[in-house]
PDB file of N, CA and C in Angstrom:
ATOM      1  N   UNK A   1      10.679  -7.518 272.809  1.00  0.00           N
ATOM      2  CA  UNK A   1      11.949  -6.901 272.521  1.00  0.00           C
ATOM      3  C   UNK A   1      12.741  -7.810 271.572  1.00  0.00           C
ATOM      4  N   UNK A   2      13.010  -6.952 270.320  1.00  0.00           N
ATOM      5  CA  UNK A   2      14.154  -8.099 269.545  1.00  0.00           C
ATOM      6  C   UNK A   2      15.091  -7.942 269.800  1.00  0.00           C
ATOM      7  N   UNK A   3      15.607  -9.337 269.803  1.00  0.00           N
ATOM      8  CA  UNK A   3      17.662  -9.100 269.731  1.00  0.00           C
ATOM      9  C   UNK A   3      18.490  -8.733 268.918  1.00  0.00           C
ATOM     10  N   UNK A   4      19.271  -7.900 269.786  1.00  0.00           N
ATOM     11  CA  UNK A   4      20.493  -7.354 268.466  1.00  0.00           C
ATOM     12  C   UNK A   4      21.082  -8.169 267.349  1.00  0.00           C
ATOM     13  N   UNK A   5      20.867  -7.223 266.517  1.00  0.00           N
ATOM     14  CA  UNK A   5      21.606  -7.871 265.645  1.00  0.00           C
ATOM     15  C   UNK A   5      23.213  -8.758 265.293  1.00  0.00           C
ATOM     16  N   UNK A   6      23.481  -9.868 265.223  1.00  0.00           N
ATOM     17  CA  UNK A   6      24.671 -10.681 265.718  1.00  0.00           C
ATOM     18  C   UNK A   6      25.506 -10.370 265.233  1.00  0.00           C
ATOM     19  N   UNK A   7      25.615  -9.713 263.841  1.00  0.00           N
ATOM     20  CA  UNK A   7      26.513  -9.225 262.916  1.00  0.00           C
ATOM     21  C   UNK A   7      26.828  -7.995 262.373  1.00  0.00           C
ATOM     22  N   UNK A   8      26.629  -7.840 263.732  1.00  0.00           N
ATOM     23  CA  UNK A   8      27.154  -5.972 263.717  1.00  0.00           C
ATOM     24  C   UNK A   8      27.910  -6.255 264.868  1.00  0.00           C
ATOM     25  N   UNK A   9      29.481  -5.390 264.881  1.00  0.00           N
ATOM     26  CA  UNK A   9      30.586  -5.399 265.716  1.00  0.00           C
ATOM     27  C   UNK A   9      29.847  -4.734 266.900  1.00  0.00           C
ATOM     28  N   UNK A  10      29.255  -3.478 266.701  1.00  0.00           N
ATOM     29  CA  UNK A  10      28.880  -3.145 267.661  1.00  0.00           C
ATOM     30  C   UNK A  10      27.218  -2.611 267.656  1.00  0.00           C
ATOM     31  N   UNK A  11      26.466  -3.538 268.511  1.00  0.00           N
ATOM     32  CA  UNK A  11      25.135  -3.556 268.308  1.00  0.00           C
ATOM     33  C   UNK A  11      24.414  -2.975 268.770  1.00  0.00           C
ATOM     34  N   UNK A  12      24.743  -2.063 269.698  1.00  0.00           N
ATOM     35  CA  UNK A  12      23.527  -1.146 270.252  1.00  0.00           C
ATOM     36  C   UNK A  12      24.114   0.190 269.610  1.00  0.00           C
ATOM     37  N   UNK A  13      23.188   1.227 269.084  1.00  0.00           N
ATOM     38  CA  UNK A  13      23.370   2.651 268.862  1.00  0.00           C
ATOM     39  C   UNK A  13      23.932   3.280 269.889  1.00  0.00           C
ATOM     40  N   UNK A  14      24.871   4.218 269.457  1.00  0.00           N
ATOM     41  CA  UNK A  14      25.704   5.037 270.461  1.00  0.00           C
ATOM     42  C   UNK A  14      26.130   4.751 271.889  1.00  0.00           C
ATOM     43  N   UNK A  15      26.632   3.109 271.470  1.00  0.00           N
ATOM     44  CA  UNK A  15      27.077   2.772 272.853  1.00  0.00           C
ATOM     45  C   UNK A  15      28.316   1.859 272.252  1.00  0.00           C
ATOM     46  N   UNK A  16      29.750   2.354 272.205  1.00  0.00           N
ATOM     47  CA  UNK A  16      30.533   2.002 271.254  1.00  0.00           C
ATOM     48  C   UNK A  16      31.388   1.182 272.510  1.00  0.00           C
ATOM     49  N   UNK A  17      31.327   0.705 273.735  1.00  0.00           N
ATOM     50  CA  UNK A  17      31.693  -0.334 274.683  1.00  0.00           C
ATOM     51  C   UNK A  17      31.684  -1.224 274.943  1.00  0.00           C
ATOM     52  N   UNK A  18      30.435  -1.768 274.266  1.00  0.00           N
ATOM     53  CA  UNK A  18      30.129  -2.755 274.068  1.00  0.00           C
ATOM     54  C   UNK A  18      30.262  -3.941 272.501  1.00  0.00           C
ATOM     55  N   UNK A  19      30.722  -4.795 272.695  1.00  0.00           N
ATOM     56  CA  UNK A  19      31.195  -5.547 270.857  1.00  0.00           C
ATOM     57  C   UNK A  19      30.901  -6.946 271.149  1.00  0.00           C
ATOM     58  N   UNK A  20      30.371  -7.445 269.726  1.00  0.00           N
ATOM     59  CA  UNK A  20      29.687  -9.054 269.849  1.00  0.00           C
ATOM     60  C   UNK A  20      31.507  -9.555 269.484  1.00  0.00           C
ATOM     61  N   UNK A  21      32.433 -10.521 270.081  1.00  0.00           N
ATOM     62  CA  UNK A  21      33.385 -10.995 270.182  1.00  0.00           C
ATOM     63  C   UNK A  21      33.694 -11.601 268.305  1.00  0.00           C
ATOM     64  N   UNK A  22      32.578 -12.392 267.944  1.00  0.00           N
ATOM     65  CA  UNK A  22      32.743 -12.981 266.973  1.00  0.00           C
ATOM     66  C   UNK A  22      32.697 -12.421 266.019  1.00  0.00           C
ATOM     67  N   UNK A  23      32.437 -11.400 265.820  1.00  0.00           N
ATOM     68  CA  UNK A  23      32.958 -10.123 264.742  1.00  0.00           C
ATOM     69  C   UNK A  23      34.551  -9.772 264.600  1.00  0.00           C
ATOM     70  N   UNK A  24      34.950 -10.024 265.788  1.00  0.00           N
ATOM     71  CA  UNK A  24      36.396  -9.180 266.091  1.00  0.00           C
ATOM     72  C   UNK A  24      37.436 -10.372 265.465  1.00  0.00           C
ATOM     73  N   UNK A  25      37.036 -11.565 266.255  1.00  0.00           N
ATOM     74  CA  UNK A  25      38.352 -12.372 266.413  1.00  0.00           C
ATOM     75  C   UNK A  25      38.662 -13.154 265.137  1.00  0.00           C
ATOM     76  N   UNK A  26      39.452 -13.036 264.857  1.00  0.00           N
ATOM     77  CA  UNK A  26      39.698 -13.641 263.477  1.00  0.00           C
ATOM     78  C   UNK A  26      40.324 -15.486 263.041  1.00  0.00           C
ATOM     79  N   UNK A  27      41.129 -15.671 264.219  1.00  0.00           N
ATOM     80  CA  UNK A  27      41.666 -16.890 264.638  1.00  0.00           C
ATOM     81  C   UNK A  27      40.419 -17.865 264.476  1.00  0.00           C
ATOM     82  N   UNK A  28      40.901 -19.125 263.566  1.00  0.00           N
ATOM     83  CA  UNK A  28      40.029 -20.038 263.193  1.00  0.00           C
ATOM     84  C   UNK A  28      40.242 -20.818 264.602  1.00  0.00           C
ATOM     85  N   UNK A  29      41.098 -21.292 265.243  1.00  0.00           N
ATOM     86  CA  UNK A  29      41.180 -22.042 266.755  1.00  0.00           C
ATOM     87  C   UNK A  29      40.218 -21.589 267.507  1.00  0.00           C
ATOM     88  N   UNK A  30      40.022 -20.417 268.085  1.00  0.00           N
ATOM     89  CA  UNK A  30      39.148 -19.420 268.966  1.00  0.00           C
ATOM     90  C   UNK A  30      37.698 -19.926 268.368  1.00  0.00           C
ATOM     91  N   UNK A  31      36.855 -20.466 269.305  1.00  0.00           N
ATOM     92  CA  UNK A  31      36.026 -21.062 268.849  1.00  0.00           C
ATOM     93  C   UNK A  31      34.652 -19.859 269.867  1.00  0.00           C
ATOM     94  N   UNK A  32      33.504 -19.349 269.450  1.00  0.00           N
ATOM     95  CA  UNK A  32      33.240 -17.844 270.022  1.00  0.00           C
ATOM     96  C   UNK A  32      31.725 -18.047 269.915  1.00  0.00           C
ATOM     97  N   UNK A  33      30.674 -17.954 270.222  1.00  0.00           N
ATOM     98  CA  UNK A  33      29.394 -17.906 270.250  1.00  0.00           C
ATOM     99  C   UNK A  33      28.744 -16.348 269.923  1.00  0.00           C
ATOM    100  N   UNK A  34      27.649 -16.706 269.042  1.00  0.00           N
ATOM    101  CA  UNK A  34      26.759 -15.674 268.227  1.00  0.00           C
ATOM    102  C   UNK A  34      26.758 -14.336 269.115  1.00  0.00           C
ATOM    103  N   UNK A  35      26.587 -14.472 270.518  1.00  0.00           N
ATOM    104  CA  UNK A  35      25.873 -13.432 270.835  1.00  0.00           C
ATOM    105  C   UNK A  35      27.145 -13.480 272.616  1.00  0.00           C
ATOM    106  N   UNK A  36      28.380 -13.326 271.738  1.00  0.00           N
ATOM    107  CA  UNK A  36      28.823 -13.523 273.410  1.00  0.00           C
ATOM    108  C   UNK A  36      29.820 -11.849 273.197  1.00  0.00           C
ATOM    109  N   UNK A  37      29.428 -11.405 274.419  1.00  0.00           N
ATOM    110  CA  UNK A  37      30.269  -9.704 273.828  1.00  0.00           C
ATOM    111  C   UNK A  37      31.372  -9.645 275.026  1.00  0.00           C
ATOM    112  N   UNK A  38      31.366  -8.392 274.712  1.00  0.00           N
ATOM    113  CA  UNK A  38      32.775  -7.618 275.546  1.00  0.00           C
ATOM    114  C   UNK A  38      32.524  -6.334 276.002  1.00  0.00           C
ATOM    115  N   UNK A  39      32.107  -5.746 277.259  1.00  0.00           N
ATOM    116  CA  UNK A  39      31.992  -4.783 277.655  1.00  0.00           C
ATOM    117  C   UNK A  39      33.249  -4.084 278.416  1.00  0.00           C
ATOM    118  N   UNK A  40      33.833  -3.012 277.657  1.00  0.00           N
ATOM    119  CA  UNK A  40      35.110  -2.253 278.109  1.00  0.00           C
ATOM    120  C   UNK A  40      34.380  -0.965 279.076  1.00  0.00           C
ATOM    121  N   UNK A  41      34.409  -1.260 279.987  1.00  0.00           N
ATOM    122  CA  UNK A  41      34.136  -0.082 281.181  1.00  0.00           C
ATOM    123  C   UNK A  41      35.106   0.919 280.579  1.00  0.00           C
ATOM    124  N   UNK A  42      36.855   0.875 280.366  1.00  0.00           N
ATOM    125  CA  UNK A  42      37.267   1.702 280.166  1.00  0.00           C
ATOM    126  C   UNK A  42      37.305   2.407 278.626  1.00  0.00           C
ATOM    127  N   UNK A  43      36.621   3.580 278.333  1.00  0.00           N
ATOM    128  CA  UNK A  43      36.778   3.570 276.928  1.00  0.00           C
ATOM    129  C   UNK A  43      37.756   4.796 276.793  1.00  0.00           C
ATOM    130  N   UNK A  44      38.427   4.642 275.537  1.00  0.00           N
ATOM    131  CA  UNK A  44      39.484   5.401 275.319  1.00  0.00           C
ATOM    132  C   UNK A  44      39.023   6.714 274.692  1.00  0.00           C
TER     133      UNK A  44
END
């Protein structure tokens, strides 16, 4: 199995809940790892 791709906001097909963090955050302080995400149970 390969791993998602790191540089896509959101890396799995039709599953828009899930986001790799270091895409998003823009703040040079915020220091964020390749492959660390964010799963929103609640989606809008």
């Amino acid at each position: 199995m390969a791993a998602p791709d790191k540089d896509l906001k959101f890396p799995l097909p039709n599953y828009t809940r899930l986001c790799f963090l270091k895409n998003i955050i823009t703040n040079p302080n915020i220091i964020v790892g390749d492959y660390t995400y964010y799963d929103d149970f609640e989606v809008i």
